[in-house]
PDB file of N, CA and C in Angstrom:
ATOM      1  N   UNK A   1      39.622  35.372  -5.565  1.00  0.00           N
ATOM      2  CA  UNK A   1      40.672  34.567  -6.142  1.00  0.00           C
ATOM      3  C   UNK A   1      40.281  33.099  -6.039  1.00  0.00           C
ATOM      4  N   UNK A   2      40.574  32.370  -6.988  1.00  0.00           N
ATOM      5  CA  UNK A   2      40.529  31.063  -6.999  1.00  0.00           C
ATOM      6  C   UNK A   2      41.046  30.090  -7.993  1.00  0.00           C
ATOM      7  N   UNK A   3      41.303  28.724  -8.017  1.00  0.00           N
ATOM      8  CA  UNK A   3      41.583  28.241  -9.130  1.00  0.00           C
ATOM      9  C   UNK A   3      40.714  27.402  -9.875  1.00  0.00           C
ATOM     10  N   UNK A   4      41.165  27.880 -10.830  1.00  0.00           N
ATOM     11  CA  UNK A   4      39.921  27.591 -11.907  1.00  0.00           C
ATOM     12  C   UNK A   4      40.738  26.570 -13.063  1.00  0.00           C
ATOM     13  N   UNK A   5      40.100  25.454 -13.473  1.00  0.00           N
ATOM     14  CA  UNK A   5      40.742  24.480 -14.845  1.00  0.00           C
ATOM     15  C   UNK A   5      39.463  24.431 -15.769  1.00  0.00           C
ATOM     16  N   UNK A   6      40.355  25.244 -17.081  1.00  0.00           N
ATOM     17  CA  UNK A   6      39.191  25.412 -18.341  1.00  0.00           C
ATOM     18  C   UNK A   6      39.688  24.438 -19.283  1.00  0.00           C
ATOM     19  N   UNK A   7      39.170  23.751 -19.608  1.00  0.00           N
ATOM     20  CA  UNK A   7      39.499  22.542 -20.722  1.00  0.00           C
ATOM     21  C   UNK A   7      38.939  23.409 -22.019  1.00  0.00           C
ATOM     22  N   UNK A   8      39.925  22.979 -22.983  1.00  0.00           N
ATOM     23  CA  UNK A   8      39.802  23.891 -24.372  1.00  0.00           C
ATOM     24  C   UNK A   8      39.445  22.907 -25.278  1.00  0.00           C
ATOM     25  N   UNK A   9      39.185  21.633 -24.829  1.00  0.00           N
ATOM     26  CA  UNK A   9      38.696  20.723 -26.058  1.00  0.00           C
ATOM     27  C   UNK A   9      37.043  19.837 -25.476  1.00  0.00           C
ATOM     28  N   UNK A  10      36.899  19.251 -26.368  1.00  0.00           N
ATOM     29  CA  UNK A  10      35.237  18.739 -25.461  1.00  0.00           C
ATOM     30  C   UNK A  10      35.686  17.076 -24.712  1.00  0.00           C
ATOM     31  N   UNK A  11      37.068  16.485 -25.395  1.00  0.00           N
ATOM     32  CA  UNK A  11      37.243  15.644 -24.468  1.00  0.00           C
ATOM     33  C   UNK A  11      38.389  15.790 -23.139  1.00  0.00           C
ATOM     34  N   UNK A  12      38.523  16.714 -23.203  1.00  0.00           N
ATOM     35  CA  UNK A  12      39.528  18.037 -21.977  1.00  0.00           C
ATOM     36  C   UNK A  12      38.348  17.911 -21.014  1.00  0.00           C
ATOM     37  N   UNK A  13      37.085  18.746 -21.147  1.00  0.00           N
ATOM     38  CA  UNK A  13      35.945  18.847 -20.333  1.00  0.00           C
ATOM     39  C   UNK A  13      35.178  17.085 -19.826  1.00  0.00           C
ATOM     40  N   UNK A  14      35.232  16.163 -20.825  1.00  0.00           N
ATOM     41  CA  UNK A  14      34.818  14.927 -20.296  1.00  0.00           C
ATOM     42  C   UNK A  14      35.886  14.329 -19.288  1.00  0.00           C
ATOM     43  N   UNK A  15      36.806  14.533 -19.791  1.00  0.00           N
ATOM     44  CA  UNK A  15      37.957  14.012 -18.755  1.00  0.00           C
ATOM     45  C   UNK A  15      37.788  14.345 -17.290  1.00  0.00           C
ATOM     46  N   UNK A  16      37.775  15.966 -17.474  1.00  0.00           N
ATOM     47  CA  UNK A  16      37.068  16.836 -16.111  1.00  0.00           C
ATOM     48  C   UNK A  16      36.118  16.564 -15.319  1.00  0.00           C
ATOM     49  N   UNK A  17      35.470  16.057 -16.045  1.00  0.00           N
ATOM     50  CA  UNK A  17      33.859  15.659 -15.181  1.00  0.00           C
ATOM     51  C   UNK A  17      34.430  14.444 -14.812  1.00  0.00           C
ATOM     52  N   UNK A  18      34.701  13.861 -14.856  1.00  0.00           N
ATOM     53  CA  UNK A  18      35.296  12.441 -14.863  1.00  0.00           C
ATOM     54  C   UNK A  18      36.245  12.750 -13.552  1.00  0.00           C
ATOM     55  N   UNK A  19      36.810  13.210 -13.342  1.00  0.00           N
ATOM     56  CA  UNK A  19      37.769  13.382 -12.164  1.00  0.00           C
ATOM     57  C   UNK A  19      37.191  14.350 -11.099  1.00  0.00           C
ATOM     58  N   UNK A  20      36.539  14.907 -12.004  1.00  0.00           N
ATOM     59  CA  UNK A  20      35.773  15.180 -10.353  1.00  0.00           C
ATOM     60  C   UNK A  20      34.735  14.702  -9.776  1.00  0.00           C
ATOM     61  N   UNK A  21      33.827  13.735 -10.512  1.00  0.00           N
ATOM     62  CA  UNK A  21      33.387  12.693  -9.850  1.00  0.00           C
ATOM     63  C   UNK A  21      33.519  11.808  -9.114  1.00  0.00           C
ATOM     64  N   UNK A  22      35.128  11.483  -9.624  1.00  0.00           N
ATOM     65  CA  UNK A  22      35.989  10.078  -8.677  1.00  0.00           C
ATOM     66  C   UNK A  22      36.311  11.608  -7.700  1.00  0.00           C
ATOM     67  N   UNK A  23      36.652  12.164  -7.493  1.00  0.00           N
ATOM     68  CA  UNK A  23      37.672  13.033  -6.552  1.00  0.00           C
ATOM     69  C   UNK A  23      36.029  13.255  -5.438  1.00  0.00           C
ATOM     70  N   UNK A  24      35.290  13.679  -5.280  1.00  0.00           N
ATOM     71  CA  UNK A  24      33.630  14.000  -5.038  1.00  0.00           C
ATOM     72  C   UNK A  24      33.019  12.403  -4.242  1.00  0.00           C
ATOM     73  N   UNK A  25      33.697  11.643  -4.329  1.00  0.00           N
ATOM     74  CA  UNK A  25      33.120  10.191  -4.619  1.00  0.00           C
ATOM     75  C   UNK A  25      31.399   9.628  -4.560  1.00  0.00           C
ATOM     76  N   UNK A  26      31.543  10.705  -5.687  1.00  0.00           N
ATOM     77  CA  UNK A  26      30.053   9.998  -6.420  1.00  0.00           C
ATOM     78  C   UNK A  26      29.892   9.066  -6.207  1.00  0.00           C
ATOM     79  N   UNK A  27      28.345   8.400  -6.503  1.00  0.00           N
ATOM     80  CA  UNK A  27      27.792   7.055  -6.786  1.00  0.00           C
ATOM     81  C   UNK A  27      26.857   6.899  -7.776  1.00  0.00           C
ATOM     82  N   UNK A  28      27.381   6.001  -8.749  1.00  0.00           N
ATOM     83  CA  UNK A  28      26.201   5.439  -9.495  1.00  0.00           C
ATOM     84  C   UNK A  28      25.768   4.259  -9.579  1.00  0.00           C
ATOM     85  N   UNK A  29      24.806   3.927  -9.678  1.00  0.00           N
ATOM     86  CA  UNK A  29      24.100   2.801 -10.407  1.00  0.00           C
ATOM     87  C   UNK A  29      23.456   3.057 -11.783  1.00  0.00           C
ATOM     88  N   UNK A  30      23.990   1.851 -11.976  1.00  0.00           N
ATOM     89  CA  UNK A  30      22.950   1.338 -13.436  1.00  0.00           C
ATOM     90  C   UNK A  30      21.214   1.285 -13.184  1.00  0.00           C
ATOM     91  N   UNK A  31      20.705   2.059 -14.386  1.00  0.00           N
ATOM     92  CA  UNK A  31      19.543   2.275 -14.286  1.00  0.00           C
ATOM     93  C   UNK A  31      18.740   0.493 -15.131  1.00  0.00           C
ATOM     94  N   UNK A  32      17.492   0.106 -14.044  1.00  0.00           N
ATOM     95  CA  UNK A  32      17.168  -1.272 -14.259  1.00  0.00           C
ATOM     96  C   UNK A  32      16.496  -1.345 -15.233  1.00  0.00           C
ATOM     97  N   UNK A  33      16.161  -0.625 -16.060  1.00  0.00           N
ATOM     98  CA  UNK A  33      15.158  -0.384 -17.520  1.00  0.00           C
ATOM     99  C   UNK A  33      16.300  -0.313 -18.683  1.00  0.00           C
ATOM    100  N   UNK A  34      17.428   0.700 -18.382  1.00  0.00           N
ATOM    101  CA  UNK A  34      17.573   0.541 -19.970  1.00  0.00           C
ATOM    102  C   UNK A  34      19.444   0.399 -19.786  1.00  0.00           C
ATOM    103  N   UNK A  35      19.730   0.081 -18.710  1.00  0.00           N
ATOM    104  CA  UNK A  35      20.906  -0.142 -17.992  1.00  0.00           C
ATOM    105  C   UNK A  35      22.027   0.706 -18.024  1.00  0.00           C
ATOM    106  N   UNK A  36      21.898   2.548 -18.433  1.00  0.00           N
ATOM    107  CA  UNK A  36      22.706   3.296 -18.650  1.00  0.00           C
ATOM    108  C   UNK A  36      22.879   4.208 -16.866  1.00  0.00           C
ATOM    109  N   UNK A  37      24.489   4.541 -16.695  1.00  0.00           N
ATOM    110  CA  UNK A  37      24.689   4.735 -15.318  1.00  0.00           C
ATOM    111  C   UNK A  37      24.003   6.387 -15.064  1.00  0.00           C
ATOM    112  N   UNK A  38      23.214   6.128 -13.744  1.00  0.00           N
ATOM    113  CA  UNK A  38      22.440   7.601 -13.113  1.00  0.00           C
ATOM    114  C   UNK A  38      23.359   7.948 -11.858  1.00  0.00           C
ATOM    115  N   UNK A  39      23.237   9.248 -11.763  1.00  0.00           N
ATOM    116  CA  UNK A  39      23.664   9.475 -10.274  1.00  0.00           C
ATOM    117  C   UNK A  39      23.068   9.362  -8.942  1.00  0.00           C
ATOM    118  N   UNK A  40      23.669   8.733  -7.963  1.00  0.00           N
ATOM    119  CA  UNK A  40      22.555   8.532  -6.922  1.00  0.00           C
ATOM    120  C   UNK A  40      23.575   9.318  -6.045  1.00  0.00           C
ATOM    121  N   UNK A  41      22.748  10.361  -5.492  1.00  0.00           N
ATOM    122  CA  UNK A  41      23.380  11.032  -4.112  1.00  0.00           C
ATOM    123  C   UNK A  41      22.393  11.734  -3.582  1.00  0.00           C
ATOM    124  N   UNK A  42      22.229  11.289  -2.151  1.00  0.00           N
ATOM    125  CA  UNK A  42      21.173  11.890  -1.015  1.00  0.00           C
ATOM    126  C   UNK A  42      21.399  13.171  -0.575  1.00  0.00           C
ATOM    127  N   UNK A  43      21.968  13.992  -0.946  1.00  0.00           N
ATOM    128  CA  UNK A  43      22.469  15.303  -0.864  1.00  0.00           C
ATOM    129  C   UNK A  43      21.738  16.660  -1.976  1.00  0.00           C
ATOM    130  N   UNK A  44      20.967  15.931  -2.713  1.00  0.00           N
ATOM    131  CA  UNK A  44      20.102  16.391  -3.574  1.00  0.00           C
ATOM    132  C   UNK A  44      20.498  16.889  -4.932  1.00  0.00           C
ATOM    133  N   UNK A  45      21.985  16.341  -5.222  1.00  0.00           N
ATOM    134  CA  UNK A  45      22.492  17.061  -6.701  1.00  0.00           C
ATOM    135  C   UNK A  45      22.318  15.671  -7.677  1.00  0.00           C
ATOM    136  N   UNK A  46      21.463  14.151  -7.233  1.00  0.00           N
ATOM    137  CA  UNK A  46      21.110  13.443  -7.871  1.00  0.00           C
ATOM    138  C   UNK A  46      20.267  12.755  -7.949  1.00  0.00           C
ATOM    139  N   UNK A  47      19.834  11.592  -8.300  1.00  0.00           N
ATOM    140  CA  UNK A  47      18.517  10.899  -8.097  1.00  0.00           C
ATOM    141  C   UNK A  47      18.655  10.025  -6.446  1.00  0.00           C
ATOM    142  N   UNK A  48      17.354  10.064  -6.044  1.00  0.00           N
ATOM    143  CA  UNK A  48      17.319   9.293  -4.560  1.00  0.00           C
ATOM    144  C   UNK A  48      18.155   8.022  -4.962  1.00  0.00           C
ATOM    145  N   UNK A  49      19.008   7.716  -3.396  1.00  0.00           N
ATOM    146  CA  UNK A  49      19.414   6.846  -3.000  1.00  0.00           C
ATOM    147  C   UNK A  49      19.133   5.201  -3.655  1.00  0.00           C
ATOM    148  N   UNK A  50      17.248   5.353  -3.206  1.00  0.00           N
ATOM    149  CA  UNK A  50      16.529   4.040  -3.295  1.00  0.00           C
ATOM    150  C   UNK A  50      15.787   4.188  -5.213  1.00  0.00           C
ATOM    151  N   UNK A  51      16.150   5.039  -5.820  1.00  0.00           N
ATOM    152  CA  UNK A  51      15.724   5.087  -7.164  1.00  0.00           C
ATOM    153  C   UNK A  51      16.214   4.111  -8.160  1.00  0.00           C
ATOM    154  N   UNK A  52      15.551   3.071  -8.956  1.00  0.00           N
ATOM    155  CA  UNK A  52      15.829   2.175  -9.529  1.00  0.00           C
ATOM    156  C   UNK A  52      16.417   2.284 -11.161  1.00  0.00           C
ATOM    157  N   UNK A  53      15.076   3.167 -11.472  1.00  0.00           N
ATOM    158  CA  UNK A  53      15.179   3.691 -13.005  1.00  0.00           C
ATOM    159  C   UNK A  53      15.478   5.141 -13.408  1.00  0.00           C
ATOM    160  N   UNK A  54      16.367   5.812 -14.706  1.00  0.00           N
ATOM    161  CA  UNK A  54      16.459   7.081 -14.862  1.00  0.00           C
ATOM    162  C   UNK A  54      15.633   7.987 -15.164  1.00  0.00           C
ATOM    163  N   UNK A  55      14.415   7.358 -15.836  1.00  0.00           N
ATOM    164  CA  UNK A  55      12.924   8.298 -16.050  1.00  0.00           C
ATOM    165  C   UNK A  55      12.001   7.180 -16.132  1.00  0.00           C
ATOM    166  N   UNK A  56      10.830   8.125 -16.045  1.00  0.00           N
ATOM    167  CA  UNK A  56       9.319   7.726 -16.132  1.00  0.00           C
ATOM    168  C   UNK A  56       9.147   6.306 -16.974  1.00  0.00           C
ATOM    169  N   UNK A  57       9.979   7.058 -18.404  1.00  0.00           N
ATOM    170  CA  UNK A  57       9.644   5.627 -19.641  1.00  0.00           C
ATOM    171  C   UNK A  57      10.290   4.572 -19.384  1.00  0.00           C
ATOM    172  N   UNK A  58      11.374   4.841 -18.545  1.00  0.00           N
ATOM    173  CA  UNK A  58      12.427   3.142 -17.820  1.00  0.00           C
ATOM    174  C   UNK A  58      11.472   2.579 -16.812  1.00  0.00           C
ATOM    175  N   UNK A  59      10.658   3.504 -16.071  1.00  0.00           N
ATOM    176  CA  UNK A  59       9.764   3.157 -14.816  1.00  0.00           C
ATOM    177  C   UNK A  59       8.774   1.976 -15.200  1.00  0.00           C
ATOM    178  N   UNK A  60       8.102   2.938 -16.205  1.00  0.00           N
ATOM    179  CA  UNK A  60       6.803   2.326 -17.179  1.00  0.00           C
ATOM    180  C   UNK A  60       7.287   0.723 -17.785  1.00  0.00           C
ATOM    181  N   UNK A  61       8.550   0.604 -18.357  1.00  0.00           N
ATOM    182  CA  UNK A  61       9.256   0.238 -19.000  1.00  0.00           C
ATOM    183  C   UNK A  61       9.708  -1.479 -18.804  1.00  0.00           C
ATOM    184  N   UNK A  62       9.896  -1.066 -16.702  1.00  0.00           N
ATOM    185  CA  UNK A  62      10.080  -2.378 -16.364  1.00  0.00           C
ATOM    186  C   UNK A  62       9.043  -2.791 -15.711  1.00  0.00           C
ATOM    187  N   UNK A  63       8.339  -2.074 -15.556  1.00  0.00           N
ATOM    188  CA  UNK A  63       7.041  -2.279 -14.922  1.00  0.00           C
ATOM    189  C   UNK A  63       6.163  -3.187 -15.621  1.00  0.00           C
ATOM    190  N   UNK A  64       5.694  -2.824 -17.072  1.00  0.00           N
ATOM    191  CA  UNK A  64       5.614  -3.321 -18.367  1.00  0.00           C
ATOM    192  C   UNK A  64       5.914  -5.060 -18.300  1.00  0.00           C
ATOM    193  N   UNK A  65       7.323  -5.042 -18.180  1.00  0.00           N
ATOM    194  CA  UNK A  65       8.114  -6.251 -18.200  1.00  0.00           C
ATOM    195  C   UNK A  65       7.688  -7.350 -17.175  1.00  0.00           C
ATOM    196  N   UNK A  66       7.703  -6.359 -15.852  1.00  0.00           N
ATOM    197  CA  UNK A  66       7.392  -6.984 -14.609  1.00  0.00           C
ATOM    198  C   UNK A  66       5.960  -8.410 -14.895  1.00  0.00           C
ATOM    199  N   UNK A  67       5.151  -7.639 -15.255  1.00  0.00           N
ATOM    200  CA  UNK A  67       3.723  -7.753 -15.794  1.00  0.00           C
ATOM    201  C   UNK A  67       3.965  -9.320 -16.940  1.00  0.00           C
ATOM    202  N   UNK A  68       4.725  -8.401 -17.880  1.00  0.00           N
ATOM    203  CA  UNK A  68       4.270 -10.010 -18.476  1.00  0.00           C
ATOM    204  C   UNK A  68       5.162 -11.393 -18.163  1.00  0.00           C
ATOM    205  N   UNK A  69       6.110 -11.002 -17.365  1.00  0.00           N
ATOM    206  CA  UNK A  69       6.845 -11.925 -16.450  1.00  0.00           C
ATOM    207  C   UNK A  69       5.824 -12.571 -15.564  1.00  0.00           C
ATOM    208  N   UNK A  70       5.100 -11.806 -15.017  1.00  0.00           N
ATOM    209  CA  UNK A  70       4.168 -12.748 -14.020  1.00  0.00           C
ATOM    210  C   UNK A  70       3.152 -13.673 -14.834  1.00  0.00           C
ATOM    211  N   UNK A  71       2.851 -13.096 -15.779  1.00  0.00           N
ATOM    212  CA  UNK A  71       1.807 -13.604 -16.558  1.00  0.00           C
ATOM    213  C   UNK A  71       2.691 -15.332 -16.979  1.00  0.00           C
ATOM    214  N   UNK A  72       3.637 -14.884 -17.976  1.00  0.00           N
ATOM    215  CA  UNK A  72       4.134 -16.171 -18.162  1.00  0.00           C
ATOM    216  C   UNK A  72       4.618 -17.124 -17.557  1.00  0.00           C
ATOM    217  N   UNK A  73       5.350 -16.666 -15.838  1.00  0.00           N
ATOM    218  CA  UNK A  73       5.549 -17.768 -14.829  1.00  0.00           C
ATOM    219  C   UNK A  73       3.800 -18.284 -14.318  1.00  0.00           C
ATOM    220  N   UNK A  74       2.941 -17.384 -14.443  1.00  0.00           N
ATOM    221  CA  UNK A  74       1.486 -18.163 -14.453  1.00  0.00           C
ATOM    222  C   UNK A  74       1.265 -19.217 -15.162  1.00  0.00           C
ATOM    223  N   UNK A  75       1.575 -19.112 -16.977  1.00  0.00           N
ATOM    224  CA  UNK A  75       1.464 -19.650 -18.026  1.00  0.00           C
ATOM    225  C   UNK A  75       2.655 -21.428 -17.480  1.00  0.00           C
ATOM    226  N   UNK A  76       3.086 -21.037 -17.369  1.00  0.00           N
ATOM    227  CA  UNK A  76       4.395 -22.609 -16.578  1.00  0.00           C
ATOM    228  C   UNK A  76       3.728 -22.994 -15.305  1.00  0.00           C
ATOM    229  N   UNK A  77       2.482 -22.569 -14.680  1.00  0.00           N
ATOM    230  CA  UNK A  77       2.049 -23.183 -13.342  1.00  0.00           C
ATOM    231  C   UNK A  77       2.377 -23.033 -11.764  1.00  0.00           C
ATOM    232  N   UNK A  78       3.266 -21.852 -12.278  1.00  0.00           N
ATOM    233  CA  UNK A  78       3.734 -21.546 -10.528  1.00  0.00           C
ATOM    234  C   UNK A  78       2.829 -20.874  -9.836  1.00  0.00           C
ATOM    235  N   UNK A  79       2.861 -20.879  -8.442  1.00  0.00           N
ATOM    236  CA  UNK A  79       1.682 -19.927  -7.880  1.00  0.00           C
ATOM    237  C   UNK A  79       1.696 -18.955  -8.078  1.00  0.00           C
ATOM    238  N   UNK A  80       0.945 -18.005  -7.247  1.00  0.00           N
ATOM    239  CA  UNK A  80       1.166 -16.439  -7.213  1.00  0.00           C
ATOM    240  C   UNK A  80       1.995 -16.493  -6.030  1.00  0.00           C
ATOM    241  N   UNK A  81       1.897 -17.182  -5.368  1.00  0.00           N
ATOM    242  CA  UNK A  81       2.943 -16.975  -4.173  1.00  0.00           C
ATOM    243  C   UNK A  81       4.622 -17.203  -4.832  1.00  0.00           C
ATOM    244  N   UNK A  82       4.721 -17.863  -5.101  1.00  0.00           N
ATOM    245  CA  UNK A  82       5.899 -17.762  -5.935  1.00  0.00           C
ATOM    246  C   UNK A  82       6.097 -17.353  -6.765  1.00  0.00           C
ATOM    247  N   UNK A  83       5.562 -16.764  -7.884  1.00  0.00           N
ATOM    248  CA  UNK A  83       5.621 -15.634  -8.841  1.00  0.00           C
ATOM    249  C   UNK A  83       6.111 -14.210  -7.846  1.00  0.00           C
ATOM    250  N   UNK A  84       5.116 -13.926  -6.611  1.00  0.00           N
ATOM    251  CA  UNK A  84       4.979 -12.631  -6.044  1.00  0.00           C
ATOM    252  C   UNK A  84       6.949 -12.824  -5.388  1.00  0.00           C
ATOM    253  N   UNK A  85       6.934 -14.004  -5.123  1.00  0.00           N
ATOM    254  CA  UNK A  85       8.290 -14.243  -4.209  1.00  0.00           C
ATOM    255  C   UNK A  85       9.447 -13.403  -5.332  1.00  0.00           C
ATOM    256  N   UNK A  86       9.308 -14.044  -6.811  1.00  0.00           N
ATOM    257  CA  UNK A  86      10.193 -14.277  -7.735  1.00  0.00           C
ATOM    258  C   UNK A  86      10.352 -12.809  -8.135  1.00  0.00           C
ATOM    259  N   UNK A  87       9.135 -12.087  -8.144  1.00  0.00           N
ATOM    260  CA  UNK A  87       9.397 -10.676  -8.759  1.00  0.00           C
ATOM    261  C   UNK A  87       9.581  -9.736  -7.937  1.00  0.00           C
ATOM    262  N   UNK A  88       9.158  -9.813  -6.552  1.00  0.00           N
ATOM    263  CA  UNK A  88       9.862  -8.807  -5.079  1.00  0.00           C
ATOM    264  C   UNK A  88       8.716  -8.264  -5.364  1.00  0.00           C
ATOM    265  N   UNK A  89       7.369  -8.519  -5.182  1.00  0.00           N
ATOM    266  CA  UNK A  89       5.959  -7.877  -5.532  1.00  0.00           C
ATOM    267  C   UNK A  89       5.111  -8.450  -4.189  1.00  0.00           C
ATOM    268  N   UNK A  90       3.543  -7.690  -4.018  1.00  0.00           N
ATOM    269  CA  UNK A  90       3.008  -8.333  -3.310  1.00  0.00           C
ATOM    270  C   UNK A  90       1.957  -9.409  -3.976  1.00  0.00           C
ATOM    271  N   UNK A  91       1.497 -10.318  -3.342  1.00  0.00           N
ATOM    272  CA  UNK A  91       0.942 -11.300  -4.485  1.00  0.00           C
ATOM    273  C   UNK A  91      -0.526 -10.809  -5.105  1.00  0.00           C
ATOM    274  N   UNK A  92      -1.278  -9.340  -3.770  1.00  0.00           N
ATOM    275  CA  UNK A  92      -2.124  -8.742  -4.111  1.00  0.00           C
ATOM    276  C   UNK A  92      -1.945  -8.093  -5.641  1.00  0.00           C
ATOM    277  N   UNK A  93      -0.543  -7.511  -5.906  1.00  0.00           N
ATOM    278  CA  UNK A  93      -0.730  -7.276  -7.404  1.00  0.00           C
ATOM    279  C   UNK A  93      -0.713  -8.020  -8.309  1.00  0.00           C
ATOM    280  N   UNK A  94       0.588  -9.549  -7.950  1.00  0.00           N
ATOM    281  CA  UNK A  94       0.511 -10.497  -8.967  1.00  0.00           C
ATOM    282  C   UNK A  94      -0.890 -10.931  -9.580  1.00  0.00           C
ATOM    283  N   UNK A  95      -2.068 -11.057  -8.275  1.00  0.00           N
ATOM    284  CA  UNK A  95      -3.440 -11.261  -8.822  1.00  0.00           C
ATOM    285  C   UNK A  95      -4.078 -10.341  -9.849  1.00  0.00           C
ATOM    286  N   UNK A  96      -3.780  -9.050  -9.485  1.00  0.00           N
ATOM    287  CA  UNK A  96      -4.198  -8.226 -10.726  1.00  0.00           C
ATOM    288  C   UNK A  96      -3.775  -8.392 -11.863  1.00  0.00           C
ATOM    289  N   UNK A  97      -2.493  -8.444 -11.559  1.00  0.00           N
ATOM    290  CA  UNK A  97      -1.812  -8.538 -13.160  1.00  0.00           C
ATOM    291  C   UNK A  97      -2.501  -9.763 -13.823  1.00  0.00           C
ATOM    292  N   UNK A  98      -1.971 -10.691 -13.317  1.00  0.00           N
ATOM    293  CA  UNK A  98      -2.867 -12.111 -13.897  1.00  0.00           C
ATOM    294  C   UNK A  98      -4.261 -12.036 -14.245  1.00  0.00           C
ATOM    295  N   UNK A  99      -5.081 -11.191 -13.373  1.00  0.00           N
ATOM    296  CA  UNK A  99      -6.245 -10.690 -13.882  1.00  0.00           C
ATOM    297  C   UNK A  99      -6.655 -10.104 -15.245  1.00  0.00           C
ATOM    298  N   UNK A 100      -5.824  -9.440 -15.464  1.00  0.00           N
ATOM    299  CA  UNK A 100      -5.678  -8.499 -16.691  1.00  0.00           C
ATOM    300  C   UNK A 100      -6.214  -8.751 -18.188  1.00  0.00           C
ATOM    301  N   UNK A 101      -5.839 -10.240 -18.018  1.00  0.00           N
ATOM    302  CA  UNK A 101      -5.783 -10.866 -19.593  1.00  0.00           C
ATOM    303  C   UNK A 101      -7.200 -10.895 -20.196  1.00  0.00           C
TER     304      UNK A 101
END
């Protein structure tokens, strides 16, 4: 025996998910690549805790970005030490990246 709620329409069922998320007290964050909300729960029914992006191509994506961000605070004269500061990087990669060109 148990109780069971069947939603007979498809925004019946969104509603549903929706309340049992708040009721569950989920967590999300916004994903940093393409800014649509992921689930984060350490319990294993979502993405890790410390996970930034929702897939690979958001990964690639800001990573990508990261890159020519350093390049162009190069291009304006800042160090790598402050580039590495500015992007939360070590300055060992900022050098690569800058390398790149």
């Amino acid at each position: 025996m148990g109780l069971f709620i069947v939603p007979d329409t498809l925004i019946g069922c969104l509603w549903l998910q929706l309340a049992s998320a708040i009721a569950d007290f989920r967590k999300f964050r916004l994903c940093e690549g393409c800014k649509k909300p992921m689930l984060v729960a350490p319990e294993g029914s979502g993405y890790r805790t410390n996970r930034k992006t929702c897939s690979n191509a958001c990964r690639i994506r800001l990573y990508s970005r990261r890159k020519l961000e350093a390049r162009q605070l190069r291009d304006q004269k800042l160090s790598v030490r402050e580039i590495a500061k500015r992007l939360g990087t070590g300055i060992e990669q900022v050098k690569r990246w800058i390398a790149e060109r």
